[in-house]
C-alpha atoms as a PDB file:
ATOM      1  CA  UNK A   1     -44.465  52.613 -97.112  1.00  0.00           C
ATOM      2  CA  UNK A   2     -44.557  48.692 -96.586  1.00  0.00           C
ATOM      3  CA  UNK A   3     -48.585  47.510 -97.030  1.00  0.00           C
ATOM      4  CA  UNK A   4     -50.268  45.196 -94.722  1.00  0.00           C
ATOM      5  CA  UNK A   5     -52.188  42.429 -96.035  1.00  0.00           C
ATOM      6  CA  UNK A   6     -55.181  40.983 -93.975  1.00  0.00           C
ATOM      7  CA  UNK A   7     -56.399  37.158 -94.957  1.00  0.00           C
ATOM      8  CA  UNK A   8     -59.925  36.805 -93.439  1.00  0.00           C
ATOM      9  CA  UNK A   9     -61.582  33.230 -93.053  1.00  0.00           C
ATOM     10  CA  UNK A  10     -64.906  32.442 -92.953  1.00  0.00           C
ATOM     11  CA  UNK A  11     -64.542  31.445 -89.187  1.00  0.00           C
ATOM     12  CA  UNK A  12     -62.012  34.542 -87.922  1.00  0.00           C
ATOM     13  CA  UNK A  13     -65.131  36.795 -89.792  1.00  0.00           C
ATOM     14  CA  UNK A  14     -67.424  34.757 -87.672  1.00  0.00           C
ATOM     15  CA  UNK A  15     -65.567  35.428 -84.392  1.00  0.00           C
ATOM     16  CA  UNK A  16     -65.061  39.457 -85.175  1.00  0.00           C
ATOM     17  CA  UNK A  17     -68.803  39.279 -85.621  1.00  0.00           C
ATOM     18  CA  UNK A  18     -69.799  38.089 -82.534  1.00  0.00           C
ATOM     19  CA  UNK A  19     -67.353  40.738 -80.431  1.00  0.00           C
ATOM     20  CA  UNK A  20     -69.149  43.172 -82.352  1.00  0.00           C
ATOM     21  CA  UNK A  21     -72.320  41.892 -80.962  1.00  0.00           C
ATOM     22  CA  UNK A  22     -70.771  42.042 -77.995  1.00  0.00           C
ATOM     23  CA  UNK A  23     -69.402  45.111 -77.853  1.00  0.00           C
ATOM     24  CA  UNK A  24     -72.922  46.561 -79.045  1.00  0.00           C
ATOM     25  CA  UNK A  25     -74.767  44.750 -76.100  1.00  0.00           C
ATOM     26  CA  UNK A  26     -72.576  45.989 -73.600  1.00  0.00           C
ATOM     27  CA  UNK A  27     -72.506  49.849 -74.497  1.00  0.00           C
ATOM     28  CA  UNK A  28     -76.048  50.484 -74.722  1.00  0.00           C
ATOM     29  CA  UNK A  29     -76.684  49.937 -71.150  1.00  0.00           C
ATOM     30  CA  UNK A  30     -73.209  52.491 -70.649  1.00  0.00           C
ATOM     31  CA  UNK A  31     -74.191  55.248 -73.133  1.00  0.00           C
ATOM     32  CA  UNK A  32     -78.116  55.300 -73.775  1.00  0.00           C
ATOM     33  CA  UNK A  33     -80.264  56.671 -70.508  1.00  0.00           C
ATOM     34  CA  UNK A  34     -81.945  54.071 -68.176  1.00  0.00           C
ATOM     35  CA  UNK A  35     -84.943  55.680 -69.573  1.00  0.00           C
ATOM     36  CA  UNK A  36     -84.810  55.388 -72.932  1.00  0.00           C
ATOM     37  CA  UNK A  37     -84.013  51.598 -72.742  1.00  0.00           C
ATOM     38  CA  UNK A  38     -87.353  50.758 -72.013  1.00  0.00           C
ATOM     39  CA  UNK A  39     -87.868  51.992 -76.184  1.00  0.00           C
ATOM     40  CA  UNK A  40     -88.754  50.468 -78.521  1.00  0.00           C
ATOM     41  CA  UNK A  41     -85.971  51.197 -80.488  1.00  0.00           C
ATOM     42  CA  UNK A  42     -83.260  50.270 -78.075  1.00  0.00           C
ATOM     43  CA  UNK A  43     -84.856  46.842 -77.866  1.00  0.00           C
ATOM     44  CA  UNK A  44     -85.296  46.405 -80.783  1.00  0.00           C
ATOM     45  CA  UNK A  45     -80.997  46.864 -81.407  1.00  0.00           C
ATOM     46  CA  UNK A  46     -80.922  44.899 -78.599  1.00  0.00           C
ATOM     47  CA  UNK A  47     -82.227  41.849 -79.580  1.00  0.00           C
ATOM     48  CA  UNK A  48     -81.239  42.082 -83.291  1.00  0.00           C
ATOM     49  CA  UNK A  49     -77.343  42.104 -81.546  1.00  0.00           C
ATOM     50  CA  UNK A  50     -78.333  38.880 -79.054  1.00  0.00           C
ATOM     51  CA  UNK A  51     -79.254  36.768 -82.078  1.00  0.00           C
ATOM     52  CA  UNK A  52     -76.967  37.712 -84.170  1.00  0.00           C
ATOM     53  CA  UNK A  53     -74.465  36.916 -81.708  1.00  0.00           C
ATOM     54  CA  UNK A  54     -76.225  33.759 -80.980  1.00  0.00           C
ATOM     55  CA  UNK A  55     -76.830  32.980 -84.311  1.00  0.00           C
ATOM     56  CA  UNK A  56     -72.996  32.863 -85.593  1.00  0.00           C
ATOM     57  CA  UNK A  57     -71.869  31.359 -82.401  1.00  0.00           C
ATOM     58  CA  UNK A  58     -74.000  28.233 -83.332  1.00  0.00           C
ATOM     59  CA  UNK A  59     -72.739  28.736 -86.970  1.00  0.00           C
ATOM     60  CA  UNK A  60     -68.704  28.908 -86.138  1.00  0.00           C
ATOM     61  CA  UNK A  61     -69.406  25.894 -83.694  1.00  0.00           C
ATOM     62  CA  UNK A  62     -71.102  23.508 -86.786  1.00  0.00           C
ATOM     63  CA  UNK A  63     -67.756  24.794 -88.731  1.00  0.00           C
ATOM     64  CA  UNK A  64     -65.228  23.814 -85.833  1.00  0.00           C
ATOM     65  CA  UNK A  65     -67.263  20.398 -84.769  1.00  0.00           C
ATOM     66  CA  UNK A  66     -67.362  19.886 -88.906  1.00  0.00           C
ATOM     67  CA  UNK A  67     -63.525  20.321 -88.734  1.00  0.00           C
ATOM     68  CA  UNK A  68     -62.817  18.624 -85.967  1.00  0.00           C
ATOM     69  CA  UNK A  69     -64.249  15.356 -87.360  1.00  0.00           C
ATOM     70  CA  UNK A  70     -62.713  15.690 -90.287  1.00  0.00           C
ATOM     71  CA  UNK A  71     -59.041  16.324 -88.691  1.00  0.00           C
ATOM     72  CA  UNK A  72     -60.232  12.813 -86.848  1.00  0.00           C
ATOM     73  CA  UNK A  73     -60.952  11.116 -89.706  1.00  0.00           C
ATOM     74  CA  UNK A  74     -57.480  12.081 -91.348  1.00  0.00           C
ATOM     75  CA  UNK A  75     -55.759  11.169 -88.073  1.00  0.00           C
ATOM     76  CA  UNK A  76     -56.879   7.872 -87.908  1.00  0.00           C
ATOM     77  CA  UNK A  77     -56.393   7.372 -91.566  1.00  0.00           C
ATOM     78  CA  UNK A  78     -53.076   8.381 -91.321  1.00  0.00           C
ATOM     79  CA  UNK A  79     -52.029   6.154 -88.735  1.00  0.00           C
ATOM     80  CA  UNK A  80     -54.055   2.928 -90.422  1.00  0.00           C
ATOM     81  CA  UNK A  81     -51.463   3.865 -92.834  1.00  0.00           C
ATOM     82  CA  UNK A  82     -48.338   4.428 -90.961  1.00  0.00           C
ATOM     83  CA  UNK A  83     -49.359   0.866 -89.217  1.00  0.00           C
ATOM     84  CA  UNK A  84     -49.478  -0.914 -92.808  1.00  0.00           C
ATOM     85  CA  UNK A  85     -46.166   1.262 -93.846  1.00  0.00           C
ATOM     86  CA  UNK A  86     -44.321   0.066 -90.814  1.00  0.00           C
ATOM     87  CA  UNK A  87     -45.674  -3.702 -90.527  1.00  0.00           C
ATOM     88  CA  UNK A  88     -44.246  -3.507 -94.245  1.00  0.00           C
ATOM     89  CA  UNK A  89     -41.109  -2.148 -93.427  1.00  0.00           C
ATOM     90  CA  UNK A  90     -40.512  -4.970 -90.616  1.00  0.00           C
ATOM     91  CA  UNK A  91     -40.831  -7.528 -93.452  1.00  0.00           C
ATOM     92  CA  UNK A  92     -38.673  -5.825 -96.029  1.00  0.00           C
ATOM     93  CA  UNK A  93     -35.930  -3.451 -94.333  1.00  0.00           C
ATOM     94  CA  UNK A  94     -34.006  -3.702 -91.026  1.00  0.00           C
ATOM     95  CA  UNK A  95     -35.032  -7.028 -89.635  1.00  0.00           C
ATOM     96  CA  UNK A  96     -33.509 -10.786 -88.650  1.00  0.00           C
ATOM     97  CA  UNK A  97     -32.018 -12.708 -91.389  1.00  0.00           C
ATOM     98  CA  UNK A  98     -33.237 -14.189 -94.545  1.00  0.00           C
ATOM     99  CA  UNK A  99     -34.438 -10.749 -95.660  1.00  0.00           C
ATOM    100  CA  UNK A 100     -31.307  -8.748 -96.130  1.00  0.00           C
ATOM    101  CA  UNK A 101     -30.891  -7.233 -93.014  1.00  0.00           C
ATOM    102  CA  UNK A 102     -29.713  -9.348 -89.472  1.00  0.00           C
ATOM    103  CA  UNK A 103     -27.620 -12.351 -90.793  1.00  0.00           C
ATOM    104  CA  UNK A 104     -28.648 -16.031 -89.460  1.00  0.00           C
ATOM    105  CA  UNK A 105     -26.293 -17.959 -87.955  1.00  0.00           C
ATOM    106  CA  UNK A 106     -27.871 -21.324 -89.323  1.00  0.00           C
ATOM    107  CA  UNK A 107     -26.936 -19.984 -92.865  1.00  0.00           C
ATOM    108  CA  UNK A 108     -23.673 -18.666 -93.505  1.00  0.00           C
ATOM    109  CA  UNK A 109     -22.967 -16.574 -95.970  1.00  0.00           C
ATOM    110  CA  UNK A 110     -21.625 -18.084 -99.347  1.00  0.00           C
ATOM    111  CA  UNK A 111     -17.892 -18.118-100.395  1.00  0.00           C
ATOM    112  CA  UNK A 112     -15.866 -18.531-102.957  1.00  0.00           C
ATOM    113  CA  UNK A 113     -12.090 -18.614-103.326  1.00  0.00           C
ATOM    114  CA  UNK A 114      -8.657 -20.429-103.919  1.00  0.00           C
ATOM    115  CA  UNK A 115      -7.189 -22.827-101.751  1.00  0.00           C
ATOM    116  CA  UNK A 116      -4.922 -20.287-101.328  1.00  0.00           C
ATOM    117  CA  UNK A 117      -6.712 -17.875 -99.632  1.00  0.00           C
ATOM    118  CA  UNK A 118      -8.787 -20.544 -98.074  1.00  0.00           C
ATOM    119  CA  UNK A 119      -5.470 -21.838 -96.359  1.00  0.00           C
ATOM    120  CA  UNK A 120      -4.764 -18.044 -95.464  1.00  0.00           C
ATOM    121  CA  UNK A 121      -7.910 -17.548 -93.858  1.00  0.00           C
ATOM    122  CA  UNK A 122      -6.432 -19.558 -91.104  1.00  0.00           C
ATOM    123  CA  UNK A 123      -4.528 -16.569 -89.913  1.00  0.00           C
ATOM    124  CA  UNK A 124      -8.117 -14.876 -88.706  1.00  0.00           C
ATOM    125  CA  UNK A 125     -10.914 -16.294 -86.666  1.00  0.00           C
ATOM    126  CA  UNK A 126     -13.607 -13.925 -87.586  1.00  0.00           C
ATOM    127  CA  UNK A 127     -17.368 -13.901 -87.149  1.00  0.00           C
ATOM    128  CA  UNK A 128     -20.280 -11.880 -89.129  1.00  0.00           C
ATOM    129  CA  UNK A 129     -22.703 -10.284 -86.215  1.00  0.00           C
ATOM    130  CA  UNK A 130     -25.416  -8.457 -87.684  1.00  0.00           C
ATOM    131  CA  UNK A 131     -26.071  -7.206 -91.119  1.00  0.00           C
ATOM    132  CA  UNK A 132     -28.996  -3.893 -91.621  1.00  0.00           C
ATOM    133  CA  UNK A 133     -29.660  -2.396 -95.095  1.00  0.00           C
ATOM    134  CA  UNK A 134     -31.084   1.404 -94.928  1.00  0.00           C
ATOM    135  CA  UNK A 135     -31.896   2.988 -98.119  1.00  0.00           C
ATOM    136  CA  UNK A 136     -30.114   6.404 -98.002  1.00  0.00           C
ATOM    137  CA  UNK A 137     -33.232   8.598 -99.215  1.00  0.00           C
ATOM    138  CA  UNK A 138     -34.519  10.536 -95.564  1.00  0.00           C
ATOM    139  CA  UNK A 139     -37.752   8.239 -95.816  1.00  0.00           C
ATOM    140  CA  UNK A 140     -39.187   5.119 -95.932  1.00  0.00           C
ATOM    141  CA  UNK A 141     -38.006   3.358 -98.702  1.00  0.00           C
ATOM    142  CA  UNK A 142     -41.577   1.685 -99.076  1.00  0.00           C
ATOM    143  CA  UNK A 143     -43.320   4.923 -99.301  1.00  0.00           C
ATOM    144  CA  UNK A 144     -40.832   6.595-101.529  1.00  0.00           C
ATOM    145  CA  UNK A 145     -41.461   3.527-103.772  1.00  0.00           C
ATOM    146  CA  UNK A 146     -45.395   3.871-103.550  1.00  0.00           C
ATOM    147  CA  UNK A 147     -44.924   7.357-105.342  1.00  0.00           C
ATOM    148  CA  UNK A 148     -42.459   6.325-107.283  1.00  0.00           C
ATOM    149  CA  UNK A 149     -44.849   3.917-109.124  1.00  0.00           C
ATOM    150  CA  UNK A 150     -47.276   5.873-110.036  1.00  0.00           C
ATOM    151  CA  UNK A 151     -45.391   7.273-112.983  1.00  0.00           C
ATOM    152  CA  UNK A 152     -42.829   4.431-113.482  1.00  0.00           C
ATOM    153  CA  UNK A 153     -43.511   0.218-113.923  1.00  0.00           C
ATOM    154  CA  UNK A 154     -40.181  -0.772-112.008  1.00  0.00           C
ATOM    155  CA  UNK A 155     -39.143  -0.246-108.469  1.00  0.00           C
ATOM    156  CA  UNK A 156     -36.832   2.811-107.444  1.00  0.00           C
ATOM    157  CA  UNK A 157     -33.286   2.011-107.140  1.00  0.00           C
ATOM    158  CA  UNK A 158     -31.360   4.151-104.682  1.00  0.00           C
ATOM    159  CA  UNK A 159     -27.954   3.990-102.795  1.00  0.00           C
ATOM    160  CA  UNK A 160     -28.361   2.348 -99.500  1.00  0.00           C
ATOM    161  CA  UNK A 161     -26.061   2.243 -96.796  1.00  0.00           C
ATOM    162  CA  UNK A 162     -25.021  -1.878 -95.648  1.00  0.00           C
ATOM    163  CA  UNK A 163     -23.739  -1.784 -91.708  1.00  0.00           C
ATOM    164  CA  UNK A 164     -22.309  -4.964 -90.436  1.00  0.00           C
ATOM    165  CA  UNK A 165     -20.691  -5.870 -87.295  1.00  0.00           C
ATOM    166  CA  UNK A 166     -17.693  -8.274 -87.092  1.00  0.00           C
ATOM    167  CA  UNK A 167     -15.836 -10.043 -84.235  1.00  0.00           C
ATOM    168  CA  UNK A 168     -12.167 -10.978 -85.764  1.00  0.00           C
ATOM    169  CA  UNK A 169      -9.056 -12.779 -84.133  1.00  0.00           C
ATOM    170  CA  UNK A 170      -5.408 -13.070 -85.093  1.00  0.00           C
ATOM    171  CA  UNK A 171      -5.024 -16.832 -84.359  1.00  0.00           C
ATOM    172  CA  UNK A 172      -1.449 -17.102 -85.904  1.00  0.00           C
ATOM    173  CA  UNK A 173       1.658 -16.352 -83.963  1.00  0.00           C
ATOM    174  CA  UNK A 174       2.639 -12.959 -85.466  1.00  0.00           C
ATOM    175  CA  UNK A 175       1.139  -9.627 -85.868  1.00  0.00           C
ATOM    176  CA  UNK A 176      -0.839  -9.114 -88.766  1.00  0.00           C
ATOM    177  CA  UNK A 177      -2.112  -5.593 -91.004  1.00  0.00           C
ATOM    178  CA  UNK A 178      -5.636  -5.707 -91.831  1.00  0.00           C
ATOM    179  CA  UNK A 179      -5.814  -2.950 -94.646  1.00  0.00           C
ATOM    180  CA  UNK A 180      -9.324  -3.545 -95.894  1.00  0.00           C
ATOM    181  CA  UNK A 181     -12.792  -5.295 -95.875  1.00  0.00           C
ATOM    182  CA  UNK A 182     -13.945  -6.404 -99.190  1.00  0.00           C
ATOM    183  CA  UNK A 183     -17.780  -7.042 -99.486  1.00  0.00           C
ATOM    184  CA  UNK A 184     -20.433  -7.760-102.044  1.00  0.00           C
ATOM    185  CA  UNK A 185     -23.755  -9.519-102.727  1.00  0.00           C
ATOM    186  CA  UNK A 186     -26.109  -9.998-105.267  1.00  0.00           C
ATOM    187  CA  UNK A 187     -28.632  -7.565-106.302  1.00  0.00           C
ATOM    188  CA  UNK A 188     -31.302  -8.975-108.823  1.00  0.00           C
ATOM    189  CA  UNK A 189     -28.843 -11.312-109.979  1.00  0.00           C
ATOM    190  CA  UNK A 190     -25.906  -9.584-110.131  1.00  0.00           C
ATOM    191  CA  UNK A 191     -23.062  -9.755-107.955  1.00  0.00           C
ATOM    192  CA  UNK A 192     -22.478  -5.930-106.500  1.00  0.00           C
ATOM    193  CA  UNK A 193     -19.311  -4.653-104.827  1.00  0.00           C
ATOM    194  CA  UNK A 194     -19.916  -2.369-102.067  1.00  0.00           C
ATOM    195  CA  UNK A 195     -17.346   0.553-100.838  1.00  0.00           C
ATOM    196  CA  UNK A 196     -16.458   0.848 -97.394  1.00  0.00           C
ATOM    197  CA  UNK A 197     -17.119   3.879 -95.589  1.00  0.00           C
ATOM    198  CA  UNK A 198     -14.739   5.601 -92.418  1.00  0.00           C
ATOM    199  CA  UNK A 199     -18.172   6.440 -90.134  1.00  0.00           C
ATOM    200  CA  UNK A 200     -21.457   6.192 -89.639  1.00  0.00           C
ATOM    201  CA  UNK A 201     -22.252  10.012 -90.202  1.00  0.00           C
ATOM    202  CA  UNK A 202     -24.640  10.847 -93.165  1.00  0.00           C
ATOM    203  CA  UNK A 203     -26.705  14.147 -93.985  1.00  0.00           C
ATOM    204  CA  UNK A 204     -30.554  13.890 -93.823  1.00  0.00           C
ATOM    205  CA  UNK A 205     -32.305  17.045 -95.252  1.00  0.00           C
ATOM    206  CA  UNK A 206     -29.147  19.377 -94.256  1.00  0.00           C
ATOM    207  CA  UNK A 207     -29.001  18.143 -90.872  1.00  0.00           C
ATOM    208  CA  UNK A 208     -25.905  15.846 -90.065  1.00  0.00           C
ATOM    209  CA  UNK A 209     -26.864  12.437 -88.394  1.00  0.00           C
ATOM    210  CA  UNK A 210     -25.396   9.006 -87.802  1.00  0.00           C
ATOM    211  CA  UNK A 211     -26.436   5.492 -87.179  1.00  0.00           C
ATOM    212  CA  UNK A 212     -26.361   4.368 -83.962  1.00  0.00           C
ATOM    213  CA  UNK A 213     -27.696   0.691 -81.962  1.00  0.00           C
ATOM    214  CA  UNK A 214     -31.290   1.263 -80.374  1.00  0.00           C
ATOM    215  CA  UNK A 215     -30.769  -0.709 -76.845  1.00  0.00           C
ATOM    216  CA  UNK A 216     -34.279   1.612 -75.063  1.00  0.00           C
ATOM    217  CA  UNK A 217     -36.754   3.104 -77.361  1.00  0.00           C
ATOM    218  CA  UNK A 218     -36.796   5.907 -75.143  1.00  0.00           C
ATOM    219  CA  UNK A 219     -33.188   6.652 -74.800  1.00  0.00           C
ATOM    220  CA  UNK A 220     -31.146   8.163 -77.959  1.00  0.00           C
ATOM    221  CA  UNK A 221     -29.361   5.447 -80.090  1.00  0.00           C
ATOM    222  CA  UNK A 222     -25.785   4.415 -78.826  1.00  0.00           C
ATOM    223  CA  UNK A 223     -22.827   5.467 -80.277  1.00  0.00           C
ATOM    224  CA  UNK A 224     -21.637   2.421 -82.887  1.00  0.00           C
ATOM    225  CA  UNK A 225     -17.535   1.431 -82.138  1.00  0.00           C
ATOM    226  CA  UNK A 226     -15.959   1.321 -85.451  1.00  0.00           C
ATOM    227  CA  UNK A 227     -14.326  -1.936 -86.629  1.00  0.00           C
ATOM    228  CA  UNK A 228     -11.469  -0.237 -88.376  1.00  0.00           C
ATOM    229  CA  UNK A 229     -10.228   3.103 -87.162  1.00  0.00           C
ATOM    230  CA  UNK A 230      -7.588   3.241 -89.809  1.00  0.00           C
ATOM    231  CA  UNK A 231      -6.160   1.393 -92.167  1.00  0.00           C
ATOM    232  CA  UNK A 232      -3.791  -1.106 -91.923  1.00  0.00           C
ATOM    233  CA  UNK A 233      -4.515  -2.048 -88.546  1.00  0.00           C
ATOM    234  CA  UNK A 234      -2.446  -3.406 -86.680  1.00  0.00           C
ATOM    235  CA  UNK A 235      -3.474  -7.175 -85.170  1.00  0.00           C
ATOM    236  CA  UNK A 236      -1.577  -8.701 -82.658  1.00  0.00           C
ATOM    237  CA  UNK A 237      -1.292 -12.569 -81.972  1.00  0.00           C
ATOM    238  CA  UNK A 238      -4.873 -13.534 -80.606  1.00  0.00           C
ATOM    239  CA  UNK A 239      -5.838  -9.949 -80.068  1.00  0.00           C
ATOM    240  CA  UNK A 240      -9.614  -9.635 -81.107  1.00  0.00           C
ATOM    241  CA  UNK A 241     -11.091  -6.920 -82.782  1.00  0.00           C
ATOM    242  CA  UNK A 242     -15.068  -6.167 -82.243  1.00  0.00           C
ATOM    243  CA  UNK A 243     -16.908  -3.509 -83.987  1.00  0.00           C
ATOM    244  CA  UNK A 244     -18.956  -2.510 -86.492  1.00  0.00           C
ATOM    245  CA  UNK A 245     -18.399  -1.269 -90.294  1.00  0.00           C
ATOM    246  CA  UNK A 246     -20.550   0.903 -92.821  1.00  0.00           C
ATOM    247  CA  UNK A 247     -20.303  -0.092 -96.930  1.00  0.00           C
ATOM    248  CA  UNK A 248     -22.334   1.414 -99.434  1.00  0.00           C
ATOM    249  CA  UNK A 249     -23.826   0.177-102.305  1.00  0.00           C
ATOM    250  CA  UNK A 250     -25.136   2.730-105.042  1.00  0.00           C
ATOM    251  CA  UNK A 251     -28.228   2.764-107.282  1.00  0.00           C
ATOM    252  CA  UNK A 252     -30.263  -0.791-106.423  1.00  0.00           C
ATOM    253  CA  UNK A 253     -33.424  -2.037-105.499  1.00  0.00           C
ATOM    254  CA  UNK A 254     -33.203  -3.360-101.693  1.00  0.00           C
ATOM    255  CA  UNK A 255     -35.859  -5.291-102.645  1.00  0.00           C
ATOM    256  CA  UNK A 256     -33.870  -7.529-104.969  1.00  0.00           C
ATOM    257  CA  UNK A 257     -31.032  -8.578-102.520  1.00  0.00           C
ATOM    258  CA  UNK A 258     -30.094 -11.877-102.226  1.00  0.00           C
ATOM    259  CA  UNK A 259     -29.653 -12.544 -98.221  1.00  0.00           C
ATOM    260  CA  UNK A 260     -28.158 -15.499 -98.919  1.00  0.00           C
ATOM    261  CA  UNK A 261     -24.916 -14.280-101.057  1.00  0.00           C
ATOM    262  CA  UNK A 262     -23.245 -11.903 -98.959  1.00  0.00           C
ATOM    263  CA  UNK A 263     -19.763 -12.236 -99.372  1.00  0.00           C
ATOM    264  CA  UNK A 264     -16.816 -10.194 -96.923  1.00  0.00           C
ATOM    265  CA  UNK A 265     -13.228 -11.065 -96.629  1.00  0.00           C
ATOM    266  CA  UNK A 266     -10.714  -9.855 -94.522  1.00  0.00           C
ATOM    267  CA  UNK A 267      -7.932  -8.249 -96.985  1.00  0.00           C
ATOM    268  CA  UNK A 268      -4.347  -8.202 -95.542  1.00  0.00           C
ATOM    269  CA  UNK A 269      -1.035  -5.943 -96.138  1.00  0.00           C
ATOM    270  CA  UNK A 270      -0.218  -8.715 -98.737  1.00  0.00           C
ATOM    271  CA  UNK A 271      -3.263  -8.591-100.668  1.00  0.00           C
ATOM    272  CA  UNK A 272      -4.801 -12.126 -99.212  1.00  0.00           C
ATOM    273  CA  UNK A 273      -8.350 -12.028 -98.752  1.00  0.00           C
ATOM    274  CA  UNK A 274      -9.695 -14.036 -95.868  1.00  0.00           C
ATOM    275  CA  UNK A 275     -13.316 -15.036 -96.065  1.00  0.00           C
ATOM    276  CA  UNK A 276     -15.067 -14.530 -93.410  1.00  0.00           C
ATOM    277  CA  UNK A 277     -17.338 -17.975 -93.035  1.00  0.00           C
ATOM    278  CA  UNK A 278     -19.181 -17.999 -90.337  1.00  0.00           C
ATOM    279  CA  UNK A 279     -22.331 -15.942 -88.385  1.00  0.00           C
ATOM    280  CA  UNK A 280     -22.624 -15.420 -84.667  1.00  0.00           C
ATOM    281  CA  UNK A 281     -24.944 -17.517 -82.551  1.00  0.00           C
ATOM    282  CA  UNK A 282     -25.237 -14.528 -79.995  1.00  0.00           C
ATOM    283  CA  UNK A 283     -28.393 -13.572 -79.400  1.00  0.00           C
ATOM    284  CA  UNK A 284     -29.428 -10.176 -81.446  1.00  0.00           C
ATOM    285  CA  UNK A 285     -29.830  -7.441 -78.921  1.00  0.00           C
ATOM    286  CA  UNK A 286     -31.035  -3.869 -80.800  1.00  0.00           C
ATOM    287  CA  UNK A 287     -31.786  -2.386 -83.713  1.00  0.00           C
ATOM    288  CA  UNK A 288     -30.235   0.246 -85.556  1.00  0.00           C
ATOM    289  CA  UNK A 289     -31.602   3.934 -85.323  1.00  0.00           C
ATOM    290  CA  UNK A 290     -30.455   7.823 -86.257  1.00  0.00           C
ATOM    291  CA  UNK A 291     -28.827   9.963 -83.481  1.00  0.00           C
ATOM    292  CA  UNK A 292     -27.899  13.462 -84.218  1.00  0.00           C
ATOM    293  CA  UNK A 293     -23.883  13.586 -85.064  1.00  0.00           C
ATOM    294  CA  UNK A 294     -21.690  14.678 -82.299  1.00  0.00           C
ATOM    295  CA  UNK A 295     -18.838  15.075 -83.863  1.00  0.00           C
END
């Protein structure tokens, strides 16, 4: 036969109490003769039950006004610290450029290459949007590093999730194949090759997500059009292609990006890599955000 098992607080003991009180005050009159109230006795049970009952009702209201302070004070500590997490976060994660997240267009990104390829990247007109880094851990990656310190002397270093949006043209006269985006930057130094992904869906805590552009803070995120839906594309003459693209870059510190080096090129069917040189001056309207995946 299954057992119950009853967990009593101090305050649910409190409250039983004064129903007992209660219940004592109101059956006296019901089950003890009119006459007999008037002894001794009966009053006497009568007022031991009204301050009793008056007695813990004071007592469980110090308790609740003792908690509720307390669940104040926690409150507002809590969001002092949510306000110094997230005015952190706005200097060091998704924000305009120079930080490693929205590119500027007064400072493209640096390339290298042949004069080969340089000469090839005449085929494409392309521009670099928006660039947003988000650490792929569930939460902030500045509180996940704030408990991450207290047992090791570096900074974490976790796989983070790079999504870029491009605006590319064919300018030459025939169709050509895009078949792939190469990117990299440097990471504390050290250039880092990151893999493109085929869509913005990730899991968070075994619920499946995806990015998506915040345009209202009260609507959910819009749905992000993907720059390559398959690979090679096909490009015809002065056809543009708009969208956006997701890399990933596994095990750094965000903190140690270099805003300044990122490096994409537009790989053809051929193998020719076509640097993509400059930023665009159009205004930077949103921010990305989660939206649960649709499918």
């Amino acid at each position: 036969m299954a057992s119950i098992t009853i967990h009593w607080t101090f305050k649910n003991f409190l409250n039983v109490l004064i129903g007992v009180c209660v219940v004592v005050l109101a059956c006296i009159p019901l089950f003890v003769p009119a006459e007999h109230l008037a002894w001794l006795r009966w009053q006497i049970v009568t007022a031991i039950a009204a301050f009793l009952a008056l007695v813990t009702l004071i007592i469980q209201a110090a308790i609740q006004s003792r908690e509720d302070n307390q669940r104040e004070r926690r409150d507002t500590e809590r969001d002092k610290q949510l306000t110094r997490l997230q005015e952190t976060l706005e200097k060091i994660l998704p924000r305009p450029p120079v930080s490693a997240n929205d590119v500027s267009s007064d400072a493209p990104p640096k390339m290298d290459g042949t004069q080969e390829e340089l000469t090839a990247a005449r085929d494409f007109d392309a521009e670099l949007q928006r660039i947003f880094i988000y650490p792929r851990i569930g939460v902030p990656y500045q509180l996940f590093k704030e408990i991450w310190r207290t047992s090791h002397p570096e900074n974490p270093k976790v796989d983070c999730d790079i999504i870029a949006a491009f605006y590319i043209v064919n300018r030459s006269s025939a169709t050509q194949y895009v078949r792939e985006i190469a990117a990299s930057v440097e990471v504390d130094g050290k250039r880092v090759e990151m893999e493109r992904q085929t869509d913005f869906r990730l899991n968070m805590d075994g619920i499946d997500v995806e990015y998506g552009l915040e345009l209202n803070g009260d609507e959910d995120p819009a749905t992000l059009p993907l720059l390559l839906p398959h690979v090679p594309y096909e490009l015809p003459p002065l056809k543009p292609l708009d969208g956006w693209i997701r890399f990933i870059v596994k095990a750094i510190d965000p903190e140690k990006v270099d805003s300044n080096t990122w490096r994409f090129a537009i790989v053809d069917s051929l193998g020719h890599e076509h640097p993509v040189t400059k930023t665009s001056p159009k205004p930077k309207i949103g921010e990305i955000g989660l939206r649960k995946y649709r499918g």
